[in-house]
N, C-alpha and C. Protein backbone atom coordinates (compact mmCIF):
# COMPACT_ATOMS: atom_id res chain seq x y z
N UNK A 1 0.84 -1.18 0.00
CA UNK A 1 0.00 0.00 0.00
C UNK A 1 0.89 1.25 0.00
N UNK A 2 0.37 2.22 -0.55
CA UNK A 2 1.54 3.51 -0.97
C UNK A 2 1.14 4.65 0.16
N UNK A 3 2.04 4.77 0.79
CA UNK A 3 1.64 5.97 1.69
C UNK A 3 1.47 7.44 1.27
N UNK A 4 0.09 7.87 2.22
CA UNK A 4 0.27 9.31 1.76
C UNK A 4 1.21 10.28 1.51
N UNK A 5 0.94 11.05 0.76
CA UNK A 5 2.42 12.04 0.41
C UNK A 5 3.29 13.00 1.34
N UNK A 6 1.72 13.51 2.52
CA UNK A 6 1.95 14.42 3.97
C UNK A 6 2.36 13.49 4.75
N UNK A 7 1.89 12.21 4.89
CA UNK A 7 2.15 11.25 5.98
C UNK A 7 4.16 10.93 6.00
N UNK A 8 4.39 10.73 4.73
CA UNK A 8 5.56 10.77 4.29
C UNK A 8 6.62 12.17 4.67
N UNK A 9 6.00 12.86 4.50
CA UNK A 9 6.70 14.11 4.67
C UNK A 9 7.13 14.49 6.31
N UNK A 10 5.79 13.96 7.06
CA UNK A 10 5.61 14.71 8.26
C UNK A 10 6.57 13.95 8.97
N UNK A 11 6.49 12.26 8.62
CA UNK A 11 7.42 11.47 9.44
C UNK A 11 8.82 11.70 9.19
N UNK A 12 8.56 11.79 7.79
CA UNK A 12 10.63 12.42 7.30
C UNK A 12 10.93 13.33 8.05
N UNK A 13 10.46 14.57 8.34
CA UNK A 13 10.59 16.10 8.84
C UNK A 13 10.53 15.91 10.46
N UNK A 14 9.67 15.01 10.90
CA UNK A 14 9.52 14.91 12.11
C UNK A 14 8.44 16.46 12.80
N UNK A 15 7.81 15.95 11.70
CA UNK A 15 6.40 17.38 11.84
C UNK A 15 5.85 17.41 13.22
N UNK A 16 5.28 17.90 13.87
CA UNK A 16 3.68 17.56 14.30
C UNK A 16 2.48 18.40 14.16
N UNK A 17 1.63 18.01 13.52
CA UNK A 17 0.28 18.30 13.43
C UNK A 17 -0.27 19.53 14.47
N UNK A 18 -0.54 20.69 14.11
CA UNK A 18 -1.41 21.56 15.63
C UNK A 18 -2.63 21.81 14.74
N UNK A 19 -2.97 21.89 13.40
CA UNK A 19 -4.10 22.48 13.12
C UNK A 19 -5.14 21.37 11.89
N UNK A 20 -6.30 21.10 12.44
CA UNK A 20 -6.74 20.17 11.55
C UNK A 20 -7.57 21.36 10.40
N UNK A 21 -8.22 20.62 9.94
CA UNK A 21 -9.16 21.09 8.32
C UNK A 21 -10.35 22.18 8.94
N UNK A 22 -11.34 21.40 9.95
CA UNK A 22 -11.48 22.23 10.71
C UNK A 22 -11.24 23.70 11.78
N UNK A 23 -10.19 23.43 11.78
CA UNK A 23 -9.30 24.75 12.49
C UNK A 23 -9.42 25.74 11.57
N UNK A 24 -8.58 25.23 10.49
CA UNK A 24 -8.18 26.24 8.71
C UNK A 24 -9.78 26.11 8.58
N UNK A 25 -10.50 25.52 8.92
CA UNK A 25 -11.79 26.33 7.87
C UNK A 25 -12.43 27.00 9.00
N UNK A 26 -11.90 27.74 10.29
CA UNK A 26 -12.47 28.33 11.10
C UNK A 26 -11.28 30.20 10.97
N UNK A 27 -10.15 30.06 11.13
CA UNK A 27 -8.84 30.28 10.19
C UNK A 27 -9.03 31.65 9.17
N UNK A 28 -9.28 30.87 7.92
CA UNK A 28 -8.30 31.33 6.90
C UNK A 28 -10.13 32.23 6.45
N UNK A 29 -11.40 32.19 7.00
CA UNK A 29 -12.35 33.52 6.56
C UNK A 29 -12.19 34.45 7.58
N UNK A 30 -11.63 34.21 8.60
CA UNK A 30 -11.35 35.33 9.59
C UNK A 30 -10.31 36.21 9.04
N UNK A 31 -8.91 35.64 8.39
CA UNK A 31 -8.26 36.15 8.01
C UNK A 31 -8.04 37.05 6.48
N UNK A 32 -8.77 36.16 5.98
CA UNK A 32 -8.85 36.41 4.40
C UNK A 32 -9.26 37.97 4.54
N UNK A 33 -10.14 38.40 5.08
CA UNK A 33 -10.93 39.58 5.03
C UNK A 33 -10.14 40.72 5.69
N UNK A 34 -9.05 40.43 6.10
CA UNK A 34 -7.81 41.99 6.86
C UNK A 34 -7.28 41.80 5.09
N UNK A 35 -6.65 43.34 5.08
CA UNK A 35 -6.42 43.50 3.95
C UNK A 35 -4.77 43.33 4.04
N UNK A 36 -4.23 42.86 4.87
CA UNK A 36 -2.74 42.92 5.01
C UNK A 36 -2.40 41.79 4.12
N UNK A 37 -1.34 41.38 3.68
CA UNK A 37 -0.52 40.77 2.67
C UNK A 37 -0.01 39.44 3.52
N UNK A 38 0.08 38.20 2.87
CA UNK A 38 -0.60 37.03 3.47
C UNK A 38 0.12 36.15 2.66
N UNK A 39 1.12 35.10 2.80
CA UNK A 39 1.80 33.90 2.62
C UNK A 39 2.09 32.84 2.83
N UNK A 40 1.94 31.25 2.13
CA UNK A 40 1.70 30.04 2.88
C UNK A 40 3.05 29.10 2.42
N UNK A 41 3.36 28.72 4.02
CA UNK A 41 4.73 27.52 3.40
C UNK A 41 4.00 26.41 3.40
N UNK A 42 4.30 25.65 1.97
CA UNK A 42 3.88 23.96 1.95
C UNK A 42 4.87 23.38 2.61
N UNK A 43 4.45 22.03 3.31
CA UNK A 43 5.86 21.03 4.11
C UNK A 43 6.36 20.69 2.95
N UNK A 44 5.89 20.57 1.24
CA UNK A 44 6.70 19.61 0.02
C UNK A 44 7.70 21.10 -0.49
N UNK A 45 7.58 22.08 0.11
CA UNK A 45 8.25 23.01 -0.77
C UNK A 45 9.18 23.86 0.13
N UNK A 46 10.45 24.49 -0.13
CA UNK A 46 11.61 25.00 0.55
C UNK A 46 11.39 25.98 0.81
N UNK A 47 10.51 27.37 -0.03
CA UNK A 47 9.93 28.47 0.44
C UNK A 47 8.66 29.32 0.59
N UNK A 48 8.00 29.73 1.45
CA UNK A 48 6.94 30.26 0.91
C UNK A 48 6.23 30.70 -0.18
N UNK A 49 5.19 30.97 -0.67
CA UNK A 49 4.30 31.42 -1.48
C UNK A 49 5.08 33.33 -1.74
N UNK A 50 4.94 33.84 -2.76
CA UNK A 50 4.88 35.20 -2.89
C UNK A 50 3.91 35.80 -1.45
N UNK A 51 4.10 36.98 -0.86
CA UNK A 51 3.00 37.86 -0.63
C UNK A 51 2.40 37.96 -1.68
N UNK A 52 1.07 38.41 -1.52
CA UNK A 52 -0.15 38.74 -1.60
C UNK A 52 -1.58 38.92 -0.47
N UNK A 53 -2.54 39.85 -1.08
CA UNK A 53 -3.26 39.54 -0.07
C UNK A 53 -4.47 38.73 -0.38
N UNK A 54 -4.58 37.86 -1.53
CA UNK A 54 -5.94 37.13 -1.47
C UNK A 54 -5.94 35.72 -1.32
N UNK A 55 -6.46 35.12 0.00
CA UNK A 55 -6.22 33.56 0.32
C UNK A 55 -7.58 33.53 0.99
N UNK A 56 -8.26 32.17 -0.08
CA UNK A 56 -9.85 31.63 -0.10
C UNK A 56 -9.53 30.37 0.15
N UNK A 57 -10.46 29.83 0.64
CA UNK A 57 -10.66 28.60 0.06
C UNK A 57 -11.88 28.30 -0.20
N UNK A 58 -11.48 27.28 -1.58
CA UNK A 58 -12.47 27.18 -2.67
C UNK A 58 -12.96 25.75 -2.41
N UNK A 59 -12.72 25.49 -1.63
CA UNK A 59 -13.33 23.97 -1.22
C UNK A 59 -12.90 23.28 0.35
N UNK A 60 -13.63 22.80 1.31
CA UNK A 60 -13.11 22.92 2.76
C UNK A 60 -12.09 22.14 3.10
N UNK A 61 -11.11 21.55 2.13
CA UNK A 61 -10.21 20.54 2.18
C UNK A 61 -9.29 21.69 1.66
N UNK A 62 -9.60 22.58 0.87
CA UNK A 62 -8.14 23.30 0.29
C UNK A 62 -8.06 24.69 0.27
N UNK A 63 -6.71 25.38 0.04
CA UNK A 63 -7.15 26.77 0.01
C UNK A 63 -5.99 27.36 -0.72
N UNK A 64 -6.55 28.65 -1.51
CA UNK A 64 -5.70 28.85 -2.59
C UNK A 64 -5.29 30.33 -1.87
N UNK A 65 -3.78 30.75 -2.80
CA UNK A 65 -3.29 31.66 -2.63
C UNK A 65 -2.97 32.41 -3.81
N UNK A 66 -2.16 31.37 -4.63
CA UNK A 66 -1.80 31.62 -6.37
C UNK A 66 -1.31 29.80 -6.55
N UNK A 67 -1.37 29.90 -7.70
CA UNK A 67 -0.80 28.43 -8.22
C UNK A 67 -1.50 27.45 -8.40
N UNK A 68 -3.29 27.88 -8.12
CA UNK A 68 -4.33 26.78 -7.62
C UNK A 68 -4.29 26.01 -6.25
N UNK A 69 -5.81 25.41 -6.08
CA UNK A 69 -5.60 24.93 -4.81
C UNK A 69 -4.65 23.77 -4.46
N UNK A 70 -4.54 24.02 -2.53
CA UNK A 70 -3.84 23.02 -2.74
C UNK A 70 -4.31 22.26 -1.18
N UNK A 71 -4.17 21.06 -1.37
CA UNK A 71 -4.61 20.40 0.22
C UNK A 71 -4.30 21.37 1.52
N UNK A 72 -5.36 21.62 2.42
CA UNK A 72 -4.88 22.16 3.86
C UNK A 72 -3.79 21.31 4.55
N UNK A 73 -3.81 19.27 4.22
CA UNK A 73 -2.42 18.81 4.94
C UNK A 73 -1.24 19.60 4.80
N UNK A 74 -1.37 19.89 3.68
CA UNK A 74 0.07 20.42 3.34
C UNK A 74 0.68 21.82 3.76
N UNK A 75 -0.01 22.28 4.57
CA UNK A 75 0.24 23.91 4.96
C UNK A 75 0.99 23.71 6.25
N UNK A 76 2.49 24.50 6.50
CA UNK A 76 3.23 24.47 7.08
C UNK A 76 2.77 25.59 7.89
N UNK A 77 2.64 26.67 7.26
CA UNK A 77 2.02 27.58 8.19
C UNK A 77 1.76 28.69 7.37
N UNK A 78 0.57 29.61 7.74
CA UNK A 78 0.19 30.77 7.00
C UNK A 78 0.58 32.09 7.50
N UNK A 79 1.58 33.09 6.95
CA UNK A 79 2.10 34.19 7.29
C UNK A 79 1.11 35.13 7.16
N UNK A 80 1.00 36.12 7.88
CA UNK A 80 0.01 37.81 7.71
C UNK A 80 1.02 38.64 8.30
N UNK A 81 1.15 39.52 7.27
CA UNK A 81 1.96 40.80 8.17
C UNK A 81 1.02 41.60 8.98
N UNK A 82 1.62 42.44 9.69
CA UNK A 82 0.93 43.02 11.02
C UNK A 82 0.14 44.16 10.13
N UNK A 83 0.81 44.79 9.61
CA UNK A 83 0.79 46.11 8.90
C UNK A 83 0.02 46.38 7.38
N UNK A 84 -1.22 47.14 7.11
CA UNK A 84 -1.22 47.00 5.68
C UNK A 84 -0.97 48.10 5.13
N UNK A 85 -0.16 48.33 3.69
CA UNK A 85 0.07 49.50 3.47
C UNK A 85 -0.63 49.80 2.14
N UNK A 86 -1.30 51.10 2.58
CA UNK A 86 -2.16 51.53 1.55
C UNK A 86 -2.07 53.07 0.68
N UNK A 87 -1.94 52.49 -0.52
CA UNK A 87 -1.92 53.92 -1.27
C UNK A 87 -2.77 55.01 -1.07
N UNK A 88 -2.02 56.12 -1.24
CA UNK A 88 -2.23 56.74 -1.12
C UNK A 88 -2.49 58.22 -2.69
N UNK A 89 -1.83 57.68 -3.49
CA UNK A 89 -1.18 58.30 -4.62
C UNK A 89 0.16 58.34 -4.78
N UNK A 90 0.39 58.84 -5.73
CA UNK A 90 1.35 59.23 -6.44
C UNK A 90 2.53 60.24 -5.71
N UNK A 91 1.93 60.94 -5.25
CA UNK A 91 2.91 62.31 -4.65
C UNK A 91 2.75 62.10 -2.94
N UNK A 92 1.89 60.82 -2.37
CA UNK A 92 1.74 60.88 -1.13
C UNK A 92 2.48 60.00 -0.81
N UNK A 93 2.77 59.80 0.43
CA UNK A 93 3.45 58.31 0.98
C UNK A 93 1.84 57.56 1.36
N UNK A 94 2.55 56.54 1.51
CA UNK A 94 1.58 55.11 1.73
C UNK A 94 1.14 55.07 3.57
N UNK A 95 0.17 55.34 3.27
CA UNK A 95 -0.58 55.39 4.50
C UNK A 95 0.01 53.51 5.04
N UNK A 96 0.10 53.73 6.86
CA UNK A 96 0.37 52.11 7.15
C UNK A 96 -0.53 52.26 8.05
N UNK A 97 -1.49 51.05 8.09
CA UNK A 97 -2.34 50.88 9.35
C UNK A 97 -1.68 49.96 9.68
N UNK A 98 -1.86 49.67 11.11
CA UNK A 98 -1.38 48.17 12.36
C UNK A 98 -2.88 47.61 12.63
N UNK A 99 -2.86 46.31 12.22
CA UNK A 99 -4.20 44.83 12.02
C UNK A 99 -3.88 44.58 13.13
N UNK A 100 -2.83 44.51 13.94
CA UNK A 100 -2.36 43.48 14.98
C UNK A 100 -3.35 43.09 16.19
N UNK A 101 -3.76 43.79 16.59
CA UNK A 101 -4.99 43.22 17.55
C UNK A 101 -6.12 43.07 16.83
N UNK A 102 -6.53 43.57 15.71
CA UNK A 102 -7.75 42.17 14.80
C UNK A 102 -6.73 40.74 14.55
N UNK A 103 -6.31 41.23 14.24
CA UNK A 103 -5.67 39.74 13.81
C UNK A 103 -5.42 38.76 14.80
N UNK A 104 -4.86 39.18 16.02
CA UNK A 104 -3.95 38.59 17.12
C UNK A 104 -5.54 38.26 17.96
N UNK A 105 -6.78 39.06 18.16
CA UNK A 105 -8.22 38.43 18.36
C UNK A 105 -8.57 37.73 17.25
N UNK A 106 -8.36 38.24 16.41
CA UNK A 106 -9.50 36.60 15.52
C UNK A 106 -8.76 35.41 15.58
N UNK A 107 -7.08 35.27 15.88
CA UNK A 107 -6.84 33.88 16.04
C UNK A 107 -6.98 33.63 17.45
N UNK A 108 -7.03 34.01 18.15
CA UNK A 108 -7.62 33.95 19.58
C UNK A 108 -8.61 33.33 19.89
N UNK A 109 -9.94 34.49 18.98
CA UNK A 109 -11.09 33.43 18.70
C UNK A 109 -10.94 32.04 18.63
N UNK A 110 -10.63 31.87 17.26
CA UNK A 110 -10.74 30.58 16.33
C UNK A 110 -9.71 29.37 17.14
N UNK A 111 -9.03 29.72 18.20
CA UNK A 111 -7.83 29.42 18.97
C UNK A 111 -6.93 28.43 18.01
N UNK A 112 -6.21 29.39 17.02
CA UNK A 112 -5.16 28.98 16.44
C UNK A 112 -3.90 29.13 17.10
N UNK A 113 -2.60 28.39 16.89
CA UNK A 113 -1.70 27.76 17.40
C UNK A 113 -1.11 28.86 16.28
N UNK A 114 -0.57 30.12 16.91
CA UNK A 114 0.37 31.30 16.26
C UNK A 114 1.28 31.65 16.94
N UNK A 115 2.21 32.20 16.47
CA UNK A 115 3.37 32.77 16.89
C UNK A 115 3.23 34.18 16.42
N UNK A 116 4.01 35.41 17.48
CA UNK A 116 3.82 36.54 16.85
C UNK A 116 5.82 37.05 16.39
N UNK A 117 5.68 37.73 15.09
CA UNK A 117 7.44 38.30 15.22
C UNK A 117 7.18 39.70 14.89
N UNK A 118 8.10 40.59 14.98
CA UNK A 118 8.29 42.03 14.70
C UNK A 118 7.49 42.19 13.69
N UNK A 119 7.28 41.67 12.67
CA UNK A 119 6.36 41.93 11.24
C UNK A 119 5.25 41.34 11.00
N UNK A 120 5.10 39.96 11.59
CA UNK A 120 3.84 39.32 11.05
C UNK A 120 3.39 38.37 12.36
N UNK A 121 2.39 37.42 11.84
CA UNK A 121 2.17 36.51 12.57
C UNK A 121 2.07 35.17 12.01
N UNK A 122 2.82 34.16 12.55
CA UNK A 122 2.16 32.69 11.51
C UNK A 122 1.69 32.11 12.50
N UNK A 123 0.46 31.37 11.58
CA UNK A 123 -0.30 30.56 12.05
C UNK A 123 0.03 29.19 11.67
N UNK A 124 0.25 28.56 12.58
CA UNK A 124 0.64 26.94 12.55
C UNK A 124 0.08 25.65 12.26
N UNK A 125 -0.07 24.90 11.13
CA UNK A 125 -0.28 23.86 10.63
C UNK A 125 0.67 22.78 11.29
N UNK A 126 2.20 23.19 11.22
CA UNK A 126 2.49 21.93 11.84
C UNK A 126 4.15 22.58 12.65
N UNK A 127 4.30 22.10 13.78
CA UNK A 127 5.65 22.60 14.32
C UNK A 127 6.71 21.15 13.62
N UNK A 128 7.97 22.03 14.06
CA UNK A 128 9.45 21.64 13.81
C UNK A 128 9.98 21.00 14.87
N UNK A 129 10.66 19.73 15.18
CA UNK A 129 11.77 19.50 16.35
C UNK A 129 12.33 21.02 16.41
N UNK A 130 12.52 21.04 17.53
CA UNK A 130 13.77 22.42 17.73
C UNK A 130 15.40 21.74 17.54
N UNK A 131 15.77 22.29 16.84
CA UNK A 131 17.24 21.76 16.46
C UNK A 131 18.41 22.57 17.53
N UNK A 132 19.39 21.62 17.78
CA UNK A 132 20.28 21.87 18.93
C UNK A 132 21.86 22.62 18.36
N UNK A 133 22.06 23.41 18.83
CA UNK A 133 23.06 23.81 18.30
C UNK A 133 24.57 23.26 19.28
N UNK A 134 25.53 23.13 18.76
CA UNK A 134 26.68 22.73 19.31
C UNK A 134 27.43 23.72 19.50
């Protein structure tokens, strides 16, 4: 029998699981709707997705960013920057609003498994062993 492709991955990587399908489909309409700029690492791929800010999902098993959909197993974790920056024109600077407490409450709500850093926040699909340094 051929094992799944995440199942494979997660045991190679030594993943673990924090967010099921359910979670992401509680998740990613809370988030979709801040207008801040928004990026997803797959566990099969070495770097994130481009920013952008439009991430749906088009079916409750998957959710797209660019590239078409793709399984929720596979989401390492979904980035949102804190900050959205909005034009203003031509001769103005770019207005910046701070999301950070919508954002940092709606995963609260939905009680997603996030981390916060100086710029953004990811939301966690699956943690890493912590690696030891010598």
């Amino acid at each position: 029998m051929i094992q799944d492709k995440a199942i494979q991955i997660t045991e190679r990587e030594g993943l673990c699981s924090v967010s099921s399908n359910t979670k992401w489909g509680r998740v990613i309409p809370l988030i979709q709707a801040i207008p801040c700029h928004k990026r997803i690492k797959w566990i099969d791929v070495d770097e994130p997705t481009r920013w952008q800010t439009g991430l749906w999902m088009p079916h409750p098993h998957y959710v797209e960013s660019s590239g078409g959909p793709e399984q929720l197993k596979f989401v390492e974790y979904v980035e949102i920057e804190r900050c959205e920056r909005r034009h203003m024109g031509r001769l103005v600077q770019c207005a910046v609003l701070d999301h950070s407490d919508t954002i940092r409450q709606a995963l609260e709500r939905a009680r997603a498994a996030f981390t916060e850093t100086d710029s953004s926040f990811l939301i966690l699909g699956y943690t890493r062993p912590a690696t030891q340094s010598t």
